[in-house]
N, C-alpha and C. Protein backbone atom coordinates (compact mmCIF):
# COMPACT_ATOMS: atom_id res chain seq x y z
N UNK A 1 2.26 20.66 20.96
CA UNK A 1 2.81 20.51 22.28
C UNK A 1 1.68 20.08 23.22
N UNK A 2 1.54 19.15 24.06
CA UNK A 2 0.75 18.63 24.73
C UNK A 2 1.47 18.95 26.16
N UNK A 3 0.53 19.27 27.21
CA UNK A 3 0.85 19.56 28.51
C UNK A 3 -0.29 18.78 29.14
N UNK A 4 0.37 18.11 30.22
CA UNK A 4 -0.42 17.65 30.97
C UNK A 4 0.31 17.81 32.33
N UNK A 5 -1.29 18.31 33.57
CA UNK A 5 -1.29 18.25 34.39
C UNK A 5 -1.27 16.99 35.36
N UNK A 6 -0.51 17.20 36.30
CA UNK A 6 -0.47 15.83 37.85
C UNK A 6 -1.09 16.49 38.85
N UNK A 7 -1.95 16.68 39.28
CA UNK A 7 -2.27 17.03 40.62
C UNK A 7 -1.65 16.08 41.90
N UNK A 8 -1.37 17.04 42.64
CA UNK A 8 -0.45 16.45 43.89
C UNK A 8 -1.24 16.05 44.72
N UNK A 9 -1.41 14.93 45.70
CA UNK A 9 -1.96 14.78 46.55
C UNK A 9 -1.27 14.67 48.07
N UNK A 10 -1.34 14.87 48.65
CA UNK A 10 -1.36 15.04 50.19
C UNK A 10 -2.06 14.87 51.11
N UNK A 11 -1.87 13.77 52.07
CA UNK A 11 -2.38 14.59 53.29
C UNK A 11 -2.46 13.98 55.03
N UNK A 12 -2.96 14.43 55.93
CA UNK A 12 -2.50 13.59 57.20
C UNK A 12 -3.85 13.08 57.37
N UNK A 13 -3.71 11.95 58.49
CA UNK A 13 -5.20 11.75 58.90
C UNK A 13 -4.64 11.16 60.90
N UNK A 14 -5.14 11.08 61.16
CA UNK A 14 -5.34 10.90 62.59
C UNK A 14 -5.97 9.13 63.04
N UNK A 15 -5.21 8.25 63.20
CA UNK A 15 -5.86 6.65 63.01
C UNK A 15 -4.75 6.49 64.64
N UNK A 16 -5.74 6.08 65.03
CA UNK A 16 -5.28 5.21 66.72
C UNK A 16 -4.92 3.94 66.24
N UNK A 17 -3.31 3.90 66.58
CA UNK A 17 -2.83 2.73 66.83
C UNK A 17 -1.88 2.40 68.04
N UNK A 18 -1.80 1.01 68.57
CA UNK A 18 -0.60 0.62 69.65
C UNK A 18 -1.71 1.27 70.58
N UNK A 19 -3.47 1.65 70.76
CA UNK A 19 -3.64 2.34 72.07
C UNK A 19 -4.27 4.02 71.82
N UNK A 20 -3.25 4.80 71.00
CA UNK A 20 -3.21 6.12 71.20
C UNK A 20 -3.64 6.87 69.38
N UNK A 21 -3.64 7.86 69.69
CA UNK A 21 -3.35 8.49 67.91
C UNK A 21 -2.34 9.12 67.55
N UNK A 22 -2.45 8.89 66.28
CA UNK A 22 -1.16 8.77 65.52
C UNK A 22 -1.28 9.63 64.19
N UNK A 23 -0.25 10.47 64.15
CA UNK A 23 -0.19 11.36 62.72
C UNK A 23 0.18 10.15 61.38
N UNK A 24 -0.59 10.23 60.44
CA UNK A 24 -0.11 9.39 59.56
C UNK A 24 0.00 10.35 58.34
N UNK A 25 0.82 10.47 57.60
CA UNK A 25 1.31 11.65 56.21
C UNK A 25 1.59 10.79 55.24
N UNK A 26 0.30 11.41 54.20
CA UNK A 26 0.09 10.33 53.06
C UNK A 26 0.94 11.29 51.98
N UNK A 27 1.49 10.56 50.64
CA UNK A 27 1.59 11.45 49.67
C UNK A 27 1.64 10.60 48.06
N UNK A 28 1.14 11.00 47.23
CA UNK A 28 0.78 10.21 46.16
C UNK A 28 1.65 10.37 45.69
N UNK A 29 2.76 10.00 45.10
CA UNK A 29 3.59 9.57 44.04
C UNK A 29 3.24 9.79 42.63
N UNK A 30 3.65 10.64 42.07
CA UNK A 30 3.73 11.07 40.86
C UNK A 30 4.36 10.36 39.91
N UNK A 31 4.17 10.47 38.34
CA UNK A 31 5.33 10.20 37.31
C UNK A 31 5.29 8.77 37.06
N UNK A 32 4.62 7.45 38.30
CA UNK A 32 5.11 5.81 37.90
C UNK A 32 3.73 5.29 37.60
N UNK A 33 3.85 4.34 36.64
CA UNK A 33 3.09 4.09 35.91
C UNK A 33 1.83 3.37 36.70
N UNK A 34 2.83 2.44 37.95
CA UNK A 34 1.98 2.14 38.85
C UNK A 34 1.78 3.03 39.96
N UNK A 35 0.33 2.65 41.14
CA UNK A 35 -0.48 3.66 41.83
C UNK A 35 0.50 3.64 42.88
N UNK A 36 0.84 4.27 43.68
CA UNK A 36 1.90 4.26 44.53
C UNK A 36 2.04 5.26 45.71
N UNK A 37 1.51 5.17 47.31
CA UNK A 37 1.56 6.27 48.32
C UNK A 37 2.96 6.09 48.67
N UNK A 38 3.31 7.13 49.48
CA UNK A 38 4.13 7.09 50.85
C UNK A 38 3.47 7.09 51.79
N UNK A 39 4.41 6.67 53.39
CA UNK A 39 3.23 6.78 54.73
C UNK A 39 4.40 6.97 55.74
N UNK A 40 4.07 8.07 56.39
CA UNK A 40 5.35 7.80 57.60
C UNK A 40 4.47 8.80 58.56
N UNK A 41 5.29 8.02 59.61
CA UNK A 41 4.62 8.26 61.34
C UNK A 41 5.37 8.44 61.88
N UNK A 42 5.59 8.65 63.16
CA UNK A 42 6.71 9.19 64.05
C UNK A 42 6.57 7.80 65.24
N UNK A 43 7.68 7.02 65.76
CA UNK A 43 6.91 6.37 66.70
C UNK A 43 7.31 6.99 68.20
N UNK A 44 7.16 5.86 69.05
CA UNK A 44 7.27 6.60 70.59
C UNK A 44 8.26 7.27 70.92
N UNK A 45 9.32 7.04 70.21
CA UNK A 45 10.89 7.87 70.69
C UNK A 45 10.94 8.98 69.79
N UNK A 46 9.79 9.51 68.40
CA UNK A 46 10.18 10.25 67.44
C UNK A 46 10.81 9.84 66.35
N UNK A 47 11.35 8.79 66.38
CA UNK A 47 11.75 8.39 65.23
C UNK A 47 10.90 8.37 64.11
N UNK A 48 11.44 8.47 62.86
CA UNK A 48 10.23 8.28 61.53
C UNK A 48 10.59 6.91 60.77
N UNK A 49 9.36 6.59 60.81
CA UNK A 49 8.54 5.33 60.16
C UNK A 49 8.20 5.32 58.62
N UNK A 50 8.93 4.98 57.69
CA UNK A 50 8.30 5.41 56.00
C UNK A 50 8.16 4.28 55.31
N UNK A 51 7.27 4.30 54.92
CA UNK A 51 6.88 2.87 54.29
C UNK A 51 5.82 3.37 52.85
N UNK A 52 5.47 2.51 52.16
CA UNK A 52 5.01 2.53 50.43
C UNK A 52 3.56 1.44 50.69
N UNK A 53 2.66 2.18 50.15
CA UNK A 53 1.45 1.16 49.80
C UNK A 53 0.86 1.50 48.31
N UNK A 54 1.11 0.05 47.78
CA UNK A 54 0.75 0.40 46.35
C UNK A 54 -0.26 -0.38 46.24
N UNK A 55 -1.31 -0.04 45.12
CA UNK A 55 -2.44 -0.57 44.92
C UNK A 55 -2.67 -1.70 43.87
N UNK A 56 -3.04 -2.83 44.71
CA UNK A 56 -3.31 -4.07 44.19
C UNK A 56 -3.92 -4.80 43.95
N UNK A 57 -4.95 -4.89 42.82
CA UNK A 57 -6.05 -4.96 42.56
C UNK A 57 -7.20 -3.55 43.13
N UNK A 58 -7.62 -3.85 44.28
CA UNK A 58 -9.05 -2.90 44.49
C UNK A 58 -8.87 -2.39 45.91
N UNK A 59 -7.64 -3.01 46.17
CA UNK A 59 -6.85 -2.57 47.68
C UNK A 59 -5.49 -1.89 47.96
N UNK A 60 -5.32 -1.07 48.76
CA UNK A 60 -3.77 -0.66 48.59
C UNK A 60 -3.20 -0.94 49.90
N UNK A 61 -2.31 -2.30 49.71
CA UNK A 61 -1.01 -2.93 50.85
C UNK A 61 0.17 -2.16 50.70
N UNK A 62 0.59 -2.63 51.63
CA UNK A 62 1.95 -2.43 52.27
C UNK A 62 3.05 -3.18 51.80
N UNK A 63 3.80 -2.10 50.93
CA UNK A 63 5.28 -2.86 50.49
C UNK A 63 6.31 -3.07 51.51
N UNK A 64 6.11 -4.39 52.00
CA UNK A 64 7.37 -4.42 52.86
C UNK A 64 9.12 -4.64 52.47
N UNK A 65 9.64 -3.27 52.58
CA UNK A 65 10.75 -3.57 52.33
C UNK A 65 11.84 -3.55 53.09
N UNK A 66 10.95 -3.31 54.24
CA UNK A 66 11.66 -3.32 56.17
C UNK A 66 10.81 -3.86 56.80
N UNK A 67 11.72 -4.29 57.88
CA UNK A 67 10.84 -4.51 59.01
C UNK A 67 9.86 -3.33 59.40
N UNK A 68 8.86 -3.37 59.67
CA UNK A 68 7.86 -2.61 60.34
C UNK A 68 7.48 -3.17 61.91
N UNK A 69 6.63 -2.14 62.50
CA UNK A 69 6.21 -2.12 64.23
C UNK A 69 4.92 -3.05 63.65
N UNK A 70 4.70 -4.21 64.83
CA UNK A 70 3.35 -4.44 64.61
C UNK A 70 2.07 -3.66 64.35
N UNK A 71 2.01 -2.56 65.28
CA UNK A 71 1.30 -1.49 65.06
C UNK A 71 0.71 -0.49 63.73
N UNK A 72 1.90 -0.81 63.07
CA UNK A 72 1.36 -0.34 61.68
C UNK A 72 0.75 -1.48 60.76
N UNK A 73 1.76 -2.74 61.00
CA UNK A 73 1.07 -3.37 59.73
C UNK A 73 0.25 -4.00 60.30
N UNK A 74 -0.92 -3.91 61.44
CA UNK A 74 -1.83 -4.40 61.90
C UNK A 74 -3.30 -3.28 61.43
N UNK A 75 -2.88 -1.89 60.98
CA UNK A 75 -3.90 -1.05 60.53
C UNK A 75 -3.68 -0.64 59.16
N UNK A 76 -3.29 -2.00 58.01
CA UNK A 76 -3.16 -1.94 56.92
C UNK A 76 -5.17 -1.21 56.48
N UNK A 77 -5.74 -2.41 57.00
CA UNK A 77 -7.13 -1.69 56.35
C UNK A 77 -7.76 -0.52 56.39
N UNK A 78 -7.29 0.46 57.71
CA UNK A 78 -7.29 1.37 57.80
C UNK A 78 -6.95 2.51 57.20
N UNK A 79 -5.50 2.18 56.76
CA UNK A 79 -5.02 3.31 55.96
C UNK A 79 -5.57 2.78 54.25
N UNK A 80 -5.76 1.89 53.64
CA UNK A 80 -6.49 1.81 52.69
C UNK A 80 -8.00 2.54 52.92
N UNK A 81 -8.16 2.49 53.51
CA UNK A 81 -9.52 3.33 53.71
C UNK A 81 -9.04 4.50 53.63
N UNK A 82 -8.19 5.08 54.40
CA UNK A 82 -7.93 6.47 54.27
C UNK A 82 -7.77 7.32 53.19
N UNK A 83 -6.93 6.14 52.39
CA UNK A 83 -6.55 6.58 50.80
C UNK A 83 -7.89 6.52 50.06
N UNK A 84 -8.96 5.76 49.98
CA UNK A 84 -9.67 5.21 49.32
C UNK A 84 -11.06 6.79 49.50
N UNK A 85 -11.26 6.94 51.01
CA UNK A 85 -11.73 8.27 50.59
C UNK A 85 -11.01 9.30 50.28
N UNK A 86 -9.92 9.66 50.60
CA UNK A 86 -8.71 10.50 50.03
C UNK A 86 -9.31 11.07 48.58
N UNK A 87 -8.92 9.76 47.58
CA UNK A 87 -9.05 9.74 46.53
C UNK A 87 -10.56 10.22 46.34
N UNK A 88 -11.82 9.54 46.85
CA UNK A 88 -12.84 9.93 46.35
C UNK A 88 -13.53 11.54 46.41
N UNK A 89 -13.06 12.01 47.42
CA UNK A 89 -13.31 13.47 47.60
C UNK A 89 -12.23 14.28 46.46
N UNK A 90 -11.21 13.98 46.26
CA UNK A 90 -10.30 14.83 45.13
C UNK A 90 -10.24 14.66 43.96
């Protein structure tokens, strides 16, 4: 019987966009073969923002499968960074 562990990842980070800062809530995706976050934000009215960045090649973009706010997909490099130390500290 073989068991293997997934460690979960999580977590928020704080990135100014549109001006101001902004909660951003990362979460790694388990179980798919490919590398795969979630990302959602709240914008000015509260509404939530959820969007997928999967890693492509040595970078992790933004799957657009909605429209998005300029504001986010203008701090794509940002949140690759975020993930990128994310990952290296865990």
């Amino acid at each position: 019987m073989i068991i293997q562990f997934n460690r979960n990842i999580q977590f928020t980070k704080l990135i100014k966009a549109e001006g101001r800062l902004r909660e951003f809530n990362f979460r790694k995706v388990n179980g798919l073969l490919e590398e795969l976050f979630t990302v959602d934000v709240s914008d000015d009215r509260g509404n939530r923002i959820m969007f997928k960045m999967q890693k492509q090649g040595n970078e992790w973009l933004i799957l657009t499968e909605q429209p998005l706010p300029e504001w986010v997909k203008s701090n794509s490099a940002r949140f690759n960074e975020a993930i990128e130390e994310e990952l290296r500290i865990s």
